[in-house]
N, C-alpha and C. Protein backbone atom coordinates (compact mmCIF):
# COMPACT_ATOMS: atom_id res chain seq x y z
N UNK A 1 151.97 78.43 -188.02
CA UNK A 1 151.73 79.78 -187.53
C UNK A 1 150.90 80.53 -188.55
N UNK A 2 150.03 81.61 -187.84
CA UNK A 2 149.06 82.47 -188.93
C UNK A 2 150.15 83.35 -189.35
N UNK A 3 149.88 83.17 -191.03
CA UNK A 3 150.31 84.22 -191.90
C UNK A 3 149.21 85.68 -192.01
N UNK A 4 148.29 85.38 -192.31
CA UNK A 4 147.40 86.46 -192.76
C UNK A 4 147.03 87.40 -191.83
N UNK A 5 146.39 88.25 -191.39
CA UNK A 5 145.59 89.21 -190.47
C UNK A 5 144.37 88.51 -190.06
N UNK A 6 143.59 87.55 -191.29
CA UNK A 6 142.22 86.94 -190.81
C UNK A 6 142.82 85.32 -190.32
N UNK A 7 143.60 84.97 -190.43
CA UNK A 7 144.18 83.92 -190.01
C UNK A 7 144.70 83.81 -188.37
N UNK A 8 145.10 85.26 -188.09
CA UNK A 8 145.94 85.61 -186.80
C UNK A 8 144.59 85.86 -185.91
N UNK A 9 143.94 86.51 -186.41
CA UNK A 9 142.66 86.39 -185.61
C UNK A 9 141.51 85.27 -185.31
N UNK A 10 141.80 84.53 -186.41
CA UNK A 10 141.00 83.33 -185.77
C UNK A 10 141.60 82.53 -184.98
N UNK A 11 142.85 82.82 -184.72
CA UNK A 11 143.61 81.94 -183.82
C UNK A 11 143.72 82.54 -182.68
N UNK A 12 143.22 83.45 -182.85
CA UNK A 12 143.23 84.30 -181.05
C UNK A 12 141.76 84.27 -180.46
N UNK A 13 140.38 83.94 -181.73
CA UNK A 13 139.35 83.93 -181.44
C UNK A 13 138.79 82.40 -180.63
N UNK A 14 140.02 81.37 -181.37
CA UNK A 14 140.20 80.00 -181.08
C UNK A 14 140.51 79.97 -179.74
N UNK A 15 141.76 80.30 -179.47
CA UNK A 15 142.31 80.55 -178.28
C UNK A 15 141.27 80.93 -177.09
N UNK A 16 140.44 81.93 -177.18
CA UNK A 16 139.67 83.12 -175.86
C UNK A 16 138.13 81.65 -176.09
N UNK A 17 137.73 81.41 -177.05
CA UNK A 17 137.00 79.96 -177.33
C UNK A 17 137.34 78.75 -175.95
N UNK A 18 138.21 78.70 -176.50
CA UNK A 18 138.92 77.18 -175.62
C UNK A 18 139.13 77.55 -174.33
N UNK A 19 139.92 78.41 -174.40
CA UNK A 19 139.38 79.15 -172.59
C UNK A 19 138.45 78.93 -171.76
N UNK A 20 137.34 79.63 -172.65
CA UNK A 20 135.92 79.59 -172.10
C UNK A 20 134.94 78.65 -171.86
N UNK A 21 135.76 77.39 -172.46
CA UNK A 21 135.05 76.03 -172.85
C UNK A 21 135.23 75.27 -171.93
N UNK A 22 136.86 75.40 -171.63
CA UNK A 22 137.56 74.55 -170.75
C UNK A 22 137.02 75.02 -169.42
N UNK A 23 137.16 76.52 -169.03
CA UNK A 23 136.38 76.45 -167.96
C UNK A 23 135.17 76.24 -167.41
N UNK A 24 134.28 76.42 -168.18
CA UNK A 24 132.65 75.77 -168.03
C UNK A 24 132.73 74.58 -167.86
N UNK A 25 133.37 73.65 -168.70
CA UNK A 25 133.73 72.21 -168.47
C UNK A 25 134.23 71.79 -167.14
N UNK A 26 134.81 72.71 -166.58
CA UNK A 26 135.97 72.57 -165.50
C UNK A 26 135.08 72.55 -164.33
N UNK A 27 134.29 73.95 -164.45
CA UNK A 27 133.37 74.52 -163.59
C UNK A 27 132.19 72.38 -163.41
N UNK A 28 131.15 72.53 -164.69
CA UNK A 28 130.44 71.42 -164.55
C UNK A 28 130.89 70.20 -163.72
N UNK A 29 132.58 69.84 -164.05
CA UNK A 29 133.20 68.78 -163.64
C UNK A 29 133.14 69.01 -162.12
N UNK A 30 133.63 69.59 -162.00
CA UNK A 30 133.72 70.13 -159.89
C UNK A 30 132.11 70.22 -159.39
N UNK A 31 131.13 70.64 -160.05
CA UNK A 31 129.80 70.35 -159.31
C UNK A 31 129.04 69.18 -159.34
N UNK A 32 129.65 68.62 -160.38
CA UNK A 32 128.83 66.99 -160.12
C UNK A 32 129.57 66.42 -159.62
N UNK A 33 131.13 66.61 -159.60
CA UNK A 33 131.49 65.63 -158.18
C UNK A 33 131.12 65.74 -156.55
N UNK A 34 131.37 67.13 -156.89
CA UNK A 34 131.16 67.71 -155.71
C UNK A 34 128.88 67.05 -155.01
N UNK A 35 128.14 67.32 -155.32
CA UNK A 35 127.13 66.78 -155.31
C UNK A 35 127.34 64.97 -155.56
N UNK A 36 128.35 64.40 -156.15
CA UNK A 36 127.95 63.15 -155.66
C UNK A 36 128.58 62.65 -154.67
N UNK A 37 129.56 63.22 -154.01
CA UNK A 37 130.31 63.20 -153.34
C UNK A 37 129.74 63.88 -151.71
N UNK A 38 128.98 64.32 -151.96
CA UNK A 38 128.03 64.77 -150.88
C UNK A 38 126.95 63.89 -150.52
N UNK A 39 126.26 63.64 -151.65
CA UNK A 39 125.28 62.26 -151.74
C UNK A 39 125.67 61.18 -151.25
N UNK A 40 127.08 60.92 -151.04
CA UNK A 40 127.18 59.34 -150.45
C UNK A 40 127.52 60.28 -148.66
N UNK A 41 127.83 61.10 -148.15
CA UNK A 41 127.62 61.48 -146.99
C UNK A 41 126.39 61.95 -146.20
N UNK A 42 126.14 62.46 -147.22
CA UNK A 42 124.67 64.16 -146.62
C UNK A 42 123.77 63.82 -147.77
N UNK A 43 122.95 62.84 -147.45
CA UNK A 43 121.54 63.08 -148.75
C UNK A 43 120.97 64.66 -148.70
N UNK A 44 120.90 64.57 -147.50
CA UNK A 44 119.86 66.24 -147.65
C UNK A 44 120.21 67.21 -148.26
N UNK A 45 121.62 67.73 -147.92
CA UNK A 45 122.85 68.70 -148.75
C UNK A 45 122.83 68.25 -149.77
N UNK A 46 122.63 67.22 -150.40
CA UNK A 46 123.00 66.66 -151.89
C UNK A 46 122.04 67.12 -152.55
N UNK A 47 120.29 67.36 -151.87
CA UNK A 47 119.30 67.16 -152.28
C UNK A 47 119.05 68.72 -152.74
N UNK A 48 119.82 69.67 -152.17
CA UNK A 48 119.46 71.14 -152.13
C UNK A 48 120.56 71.18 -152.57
N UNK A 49 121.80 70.58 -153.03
CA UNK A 49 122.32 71.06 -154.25
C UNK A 49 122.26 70.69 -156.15
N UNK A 50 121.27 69.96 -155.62
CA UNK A 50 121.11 69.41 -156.91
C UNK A 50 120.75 69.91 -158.27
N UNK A 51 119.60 71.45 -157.63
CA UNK A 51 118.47 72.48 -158.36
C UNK A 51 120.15 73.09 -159.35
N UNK A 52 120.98 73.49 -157.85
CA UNK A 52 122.10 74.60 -158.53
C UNK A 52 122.88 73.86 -159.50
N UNK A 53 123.38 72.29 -159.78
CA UNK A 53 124.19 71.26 -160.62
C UNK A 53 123.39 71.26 -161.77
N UNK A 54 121.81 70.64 -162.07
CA UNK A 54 121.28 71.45 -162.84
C UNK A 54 121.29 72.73 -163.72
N UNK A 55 121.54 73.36 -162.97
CA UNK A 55 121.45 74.60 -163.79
C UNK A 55 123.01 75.16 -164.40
N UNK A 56 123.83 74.62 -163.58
CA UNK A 56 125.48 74.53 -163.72
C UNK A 56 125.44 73.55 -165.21
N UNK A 57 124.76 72.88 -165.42
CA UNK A 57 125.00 71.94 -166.52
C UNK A 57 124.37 72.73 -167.79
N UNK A 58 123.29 72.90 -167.37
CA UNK A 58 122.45 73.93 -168.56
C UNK A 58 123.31 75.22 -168.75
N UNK A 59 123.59 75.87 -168.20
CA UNK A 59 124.72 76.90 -168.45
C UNK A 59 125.78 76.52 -169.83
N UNK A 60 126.48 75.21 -169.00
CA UNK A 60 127.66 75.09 -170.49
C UNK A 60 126.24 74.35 -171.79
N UNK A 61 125.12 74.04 -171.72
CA UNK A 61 124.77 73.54 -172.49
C UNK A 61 124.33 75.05 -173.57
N UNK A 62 123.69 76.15 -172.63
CA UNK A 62 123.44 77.34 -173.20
C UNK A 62 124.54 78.05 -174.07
N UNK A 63 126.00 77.79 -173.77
CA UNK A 63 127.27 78.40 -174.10
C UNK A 63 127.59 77.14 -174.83
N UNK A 64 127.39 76.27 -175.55
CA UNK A 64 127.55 75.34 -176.58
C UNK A 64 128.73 74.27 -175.85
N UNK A 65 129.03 74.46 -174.73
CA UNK A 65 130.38 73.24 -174.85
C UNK A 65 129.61 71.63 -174.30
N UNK A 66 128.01 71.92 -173.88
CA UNK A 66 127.94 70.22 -173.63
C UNK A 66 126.78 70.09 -175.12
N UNK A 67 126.61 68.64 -175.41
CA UNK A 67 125.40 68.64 -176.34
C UNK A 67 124.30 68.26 -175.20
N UNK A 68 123.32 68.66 -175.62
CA UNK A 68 122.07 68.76 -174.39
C UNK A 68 121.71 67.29 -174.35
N UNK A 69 121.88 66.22 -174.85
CA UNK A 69 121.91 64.76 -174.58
C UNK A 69 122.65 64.36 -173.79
N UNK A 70 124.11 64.84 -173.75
CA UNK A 70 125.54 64.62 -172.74
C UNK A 70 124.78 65.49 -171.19
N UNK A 71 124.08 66.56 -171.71
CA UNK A 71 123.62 67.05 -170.06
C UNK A 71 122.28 66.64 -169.69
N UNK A 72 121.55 66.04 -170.33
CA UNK A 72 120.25 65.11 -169.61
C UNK A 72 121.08 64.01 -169.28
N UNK A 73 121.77 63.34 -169.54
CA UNK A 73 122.54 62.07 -169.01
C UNK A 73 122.86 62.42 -167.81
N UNK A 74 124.03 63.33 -167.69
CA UNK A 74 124.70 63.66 -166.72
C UNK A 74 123.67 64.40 -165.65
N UNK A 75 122.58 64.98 -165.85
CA UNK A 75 121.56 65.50 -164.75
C UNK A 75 120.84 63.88 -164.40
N UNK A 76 120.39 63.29 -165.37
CA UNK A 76 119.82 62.07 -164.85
C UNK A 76 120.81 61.18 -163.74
N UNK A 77 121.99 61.29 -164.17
CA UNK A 77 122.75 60.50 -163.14
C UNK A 77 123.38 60.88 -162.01
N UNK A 78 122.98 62.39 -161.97
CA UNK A 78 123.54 62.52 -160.79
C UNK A 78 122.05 62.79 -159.79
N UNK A 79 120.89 62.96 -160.19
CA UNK A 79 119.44 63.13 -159.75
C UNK A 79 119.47 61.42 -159.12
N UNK A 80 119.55 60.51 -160.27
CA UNK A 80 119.34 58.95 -159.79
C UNK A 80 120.42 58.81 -158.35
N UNK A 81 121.75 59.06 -158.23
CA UNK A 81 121.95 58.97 -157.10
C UNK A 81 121.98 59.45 -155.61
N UNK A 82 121.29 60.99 -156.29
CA UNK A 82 121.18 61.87 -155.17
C UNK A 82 119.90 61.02 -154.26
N UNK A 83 118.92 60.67 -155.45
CA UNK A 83 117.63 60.00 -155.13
C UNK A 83 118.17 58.35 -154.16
N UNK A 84 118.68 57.91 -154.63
CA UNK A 84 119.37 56.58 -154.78
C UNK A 84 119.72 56.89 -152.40
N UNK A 85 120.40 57.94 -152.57
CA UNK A 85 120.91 58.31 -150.99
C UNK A 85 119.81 58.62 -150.17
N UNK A 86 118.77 59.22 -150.78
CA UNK A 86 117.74 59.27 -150.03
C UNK A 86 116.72 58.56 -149.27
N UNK A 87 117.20 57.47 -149.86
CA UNK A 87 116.39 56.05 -149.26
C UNK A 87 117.00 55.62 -148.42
């Protein structure tokens, strides 16, 4: 447990942190399923959601919780199968 005043506050700054992390994370996780999960039904819907998963990924990359290598991966692979349905 924090003893200090600057101790008690970094643990509350930690806390409102992890929050914010977890949900961006949370948020990213639900749109790329959601888009690949559309892709094996509805190429077309997959295809016009893809711009918004994109930008859903760049978001947590802008707010530090993905490293921008983990979100070109994850845009490449969900682009390759959106593409992948389109054929």
């Amino acid at each position: 447990m924090a003893n200090t005043k600057q101790a008690k506050k970094r643990a509350e700054q930690n806390n409102r942190l992890r929050q914010r992390n977890r949900a961006a994370r949370t948020r990213v996780r639900g749109v790329v399923k959601t888009t690949r999960a559309t892709a094996e039904s509805d190429a077309k819907k997959a295809e016009e959601m893809l711009p918004k998963t994109a930008s859903e990924i760049d978001v947590a990359v802008r707010k530090g919780v993905l490293h921008r290598r983990t979100a070109a991966r994850l845009k490449s692979r969900v682009a390759k199968r959106v593409n992948a349905a389109k054929k």
